[in-house]
Protein backbone atom coordinates (compact mmCIF):
# COMPACT_ATOMS: atom_id res chain seq x y z
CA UNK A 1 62.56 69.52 100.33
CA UNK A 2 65.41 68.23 98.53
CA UNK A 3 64.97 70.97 96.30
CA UNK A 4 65.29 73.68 97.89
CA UNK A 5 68.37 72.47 99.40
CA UNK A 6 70.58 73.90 96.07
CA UNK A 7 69.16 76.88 96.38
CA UNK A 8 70.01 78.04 99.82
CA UNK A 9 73.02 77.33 98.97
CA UNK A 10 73.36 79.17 95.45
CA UNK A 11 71.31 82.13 97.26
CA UNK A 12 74.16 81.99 100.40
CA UNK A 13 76.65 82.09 97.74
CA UNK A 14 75.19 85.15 95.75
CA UNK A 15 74.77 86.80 99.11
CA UNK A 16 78.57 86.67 100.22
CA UNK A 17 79.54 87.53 96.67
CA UNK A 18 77.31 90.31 96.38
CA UNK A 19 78.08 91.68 99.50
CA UNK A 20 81.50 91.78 98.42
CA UNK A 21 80.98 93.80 95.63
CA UNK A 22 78.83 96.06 97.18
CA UNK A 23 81.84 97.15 99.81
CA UNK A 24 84.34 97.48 96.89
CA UNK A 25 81.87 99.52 95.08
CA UNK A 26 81.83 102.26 97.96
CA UNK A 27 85.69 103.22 97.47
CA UNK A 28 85.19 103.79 93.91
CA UNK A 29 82.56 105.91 91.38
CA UNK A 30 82.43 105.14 87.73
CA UNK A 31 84.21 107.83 87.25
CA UNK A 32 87.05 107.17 88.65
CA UNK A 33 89.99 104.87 88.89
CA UNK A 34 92.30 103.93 91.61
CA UNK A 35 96.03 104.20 91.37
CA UNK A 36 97.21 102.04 94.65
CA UNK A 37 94.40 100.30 96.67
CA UNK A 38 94.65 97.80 99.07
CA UNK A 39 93.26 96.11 102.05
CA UNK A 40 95.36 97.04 105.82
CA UNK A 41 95.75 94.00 107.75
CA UNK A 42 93.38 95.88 110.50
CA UNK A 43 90.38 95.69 107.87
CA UNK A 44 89.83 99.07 106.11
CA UNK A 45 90.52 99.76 102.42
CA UNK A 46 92.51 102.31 101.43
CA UNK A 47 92.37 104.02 98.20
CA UNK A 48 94.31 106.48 96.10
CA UNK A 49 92.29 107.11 93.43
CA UNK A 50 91.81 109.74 90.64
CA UNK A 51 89.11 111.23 88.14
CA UNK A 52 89.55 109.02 84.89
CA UNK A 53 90.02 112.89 83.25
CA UNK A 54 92.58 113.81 86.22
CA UNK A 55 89.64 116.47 86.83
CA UNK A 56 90.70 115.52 90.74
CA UNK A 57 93.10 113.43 93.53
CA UNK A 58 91.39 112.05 96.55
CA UNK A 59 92.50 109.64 99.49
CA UNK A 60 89.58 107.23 100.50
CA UNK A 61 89.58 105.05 103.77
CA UNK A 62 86.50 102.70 104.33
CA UNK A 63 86.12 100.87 107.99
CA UNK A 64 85.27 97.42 107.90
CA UNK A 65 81.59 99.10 108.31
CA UNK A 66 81.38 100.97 105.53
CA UNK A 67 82.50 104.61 107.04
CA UNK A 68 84.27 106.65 104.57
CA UNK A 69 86.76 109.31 105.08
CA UNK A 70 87.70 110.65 102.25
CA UNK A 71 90.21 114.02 101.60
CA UNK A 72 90.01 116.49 100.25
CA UNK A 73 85.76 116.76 100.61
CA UNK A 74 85.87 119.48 97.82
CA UNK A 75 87.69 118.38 94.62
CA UNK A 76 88.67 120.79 92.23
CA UNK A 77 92.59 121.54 92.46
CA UNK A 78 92.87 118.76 94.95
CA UNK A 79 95.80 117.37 93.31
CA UNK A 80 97.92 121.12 94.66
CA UNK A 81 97.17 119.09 98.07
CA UNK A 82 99.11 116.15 97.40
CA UNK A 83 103.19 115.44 97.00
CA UNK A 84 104.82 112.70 95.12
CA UNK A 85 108.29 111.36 96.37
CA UNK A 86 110.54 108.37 94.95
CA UNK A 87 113.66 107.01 96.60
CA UNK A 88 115.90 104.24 96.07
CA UNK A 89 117.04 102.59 99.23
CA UNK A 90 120.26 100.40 99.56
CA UNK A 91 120.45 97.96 102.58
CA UNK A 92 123.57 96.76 103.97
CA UNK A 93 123.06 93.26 102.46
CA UNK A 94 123.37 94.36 98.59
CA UNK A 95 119.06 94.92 98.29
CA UNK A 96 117.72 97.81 97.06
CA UNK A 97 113.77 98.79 97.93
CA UNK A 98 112.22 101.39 95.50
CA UNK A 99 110.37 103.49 97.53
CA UNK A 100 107.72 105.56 96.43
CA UNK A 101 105.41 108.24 98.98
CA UNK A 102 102.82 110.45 98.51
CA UNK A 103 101.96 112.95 101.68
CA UNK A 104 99.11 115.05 102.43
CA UNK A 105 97.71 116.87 105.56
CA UNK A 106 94.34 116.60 107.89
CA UNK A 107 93.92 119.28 110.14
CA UNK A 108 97.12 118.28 112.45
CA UNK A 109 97.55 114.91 110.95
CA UNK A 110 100.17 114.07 108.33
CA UNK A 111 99.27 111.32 105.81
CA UNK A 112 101.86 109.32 104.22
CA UNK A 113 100.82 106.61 101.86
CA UNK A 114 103.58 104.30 100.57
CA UNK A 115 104.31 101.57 98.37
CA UNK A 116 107.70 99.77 98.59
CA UNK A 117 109.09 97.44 95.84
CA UNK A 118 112.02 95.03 96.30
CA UNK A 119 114.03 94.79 93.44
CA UNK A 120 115.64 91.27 94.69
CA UNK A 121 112.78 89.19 95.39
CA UNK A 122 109.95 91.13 93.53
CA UNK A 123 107.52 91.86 96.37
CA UNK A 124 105.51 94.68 97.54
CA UNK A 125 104.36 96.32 100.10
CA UNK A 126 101.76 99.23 100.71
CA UNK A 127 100.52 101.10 103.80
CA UNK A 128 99.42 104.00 104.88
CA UNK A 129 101.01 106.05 108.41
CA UNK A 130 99.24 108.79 110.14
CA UNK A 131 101.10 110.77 112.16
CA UNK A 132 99.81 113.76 114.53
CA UNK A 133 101.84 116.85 114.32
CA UNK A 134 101.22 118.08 118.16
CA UNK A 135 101.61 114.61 119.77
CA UNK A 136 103.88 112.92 117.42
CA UNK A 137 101.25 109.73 118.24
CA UNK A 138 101.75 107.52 114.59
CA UNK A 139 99.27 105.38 113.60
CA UNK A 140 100.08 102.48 110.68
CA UNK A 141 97.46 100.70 108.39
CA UNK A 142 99.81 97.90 107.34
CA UNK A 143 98.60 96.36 104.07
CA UNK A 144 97.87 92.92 102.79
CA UNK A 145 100.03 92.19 100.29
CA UNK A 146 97.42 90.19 98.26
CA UNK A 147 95.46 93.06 98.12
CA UNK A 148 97.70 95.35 96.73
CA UNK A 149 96.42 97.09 93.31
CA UNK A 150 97.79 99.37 91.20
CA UNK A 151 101.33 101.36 91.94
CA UNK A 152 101.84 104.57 93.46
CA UNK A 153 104.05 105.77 90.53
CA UNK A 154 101.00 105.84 88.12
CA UNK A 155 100.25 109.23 90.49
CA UNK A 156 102.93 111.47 88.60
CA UNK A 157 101.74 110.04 85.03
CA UNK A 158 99.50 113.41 84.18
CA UNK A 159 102.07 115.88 86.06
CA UNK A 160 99.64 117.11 87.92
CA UNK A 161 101.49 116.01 91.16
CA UNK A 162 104.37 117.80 92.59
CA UNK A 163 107.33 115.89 92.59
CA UNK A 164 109.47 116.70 95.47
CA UNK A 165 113.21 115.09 96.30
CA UNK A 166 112.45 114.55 100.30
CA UNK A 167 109.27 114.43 101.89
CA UNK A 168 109.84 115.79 105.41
């Protein structure tokens, strides 16, 4: 009995890590690559993610149960979907925040991913807002800060992107 005692707990172990895995491995193929990812505080994982031949774009959202949403469903010339924006902001109290956007549209729903970088202290942060163009109702994904991979900036590296000076 004492035996078997190690391996529950080896085979608990393996289960939680597996399971892990298995819910990162539904975001991305091996085919692709993701250029910001991160977990919101509200439990989904958000993805920005391209074809490692930058054959497509695509935004991903998995629930905490595994749903996906992903845009657009059909790939080719999905990046002519997408717009790139980079601003520098400068606060009152001598910071400055690179901030870098990338919009898209659902139906009546504008998508805004961003990624903001302060120059003072170092940190990041990443989320993703959702706003409805007939109601003006936003919704935020806030993300964890821990989870944050990648950087939004990697986006314009192929020029596939259009680059635009305001997003409005």
């Amino acid at each position: 009995m004492r035996l078997l005692f190690p391996f529950k707990i080896i085979f608990a172990v393996s289960f939680l890590f597996l399971g892990q895995f298995n819910y990162a491995q539904l975001v991305l193929a091996e085919n692709e690559e993701a250029i910001l990812r991160f977990k919101a505080k509200s439990g989904e994982e958000i993805t920005l993610l391209k074809d490692k031949t930058d054959y497509y774009l695509q935004f991903r959202l998995v629930n905490p149960q595994g749903d996906k949403n992903e845009f657009p469903k059909p790939k080719p010339n999905s990046w002519k979907q997408f717009k790139y924006s980079h601003r520098v902001a400068f606060l009152g109290n001598g910071k400055q925040i690179d901030v870098e956007l990338v919009r898209f549209k659902i139906d009546d729903d504008q998508y805004v991913i961003y990624e903001q970088h302060d120059r003072g202290s170092g940190s990041t942060t990443a989320g993703l807002r959702i706003t409805n163009s007939e109601t003006k109702q936003v919704k935020l994904y806030s993300g964890i800060s821990s989870t944050i991979q990648g950087d939004l900036s990697r986006v314009i590296e192929g020029n596939n992107i259009e680059v635009v000076e305001h997003l409005d």
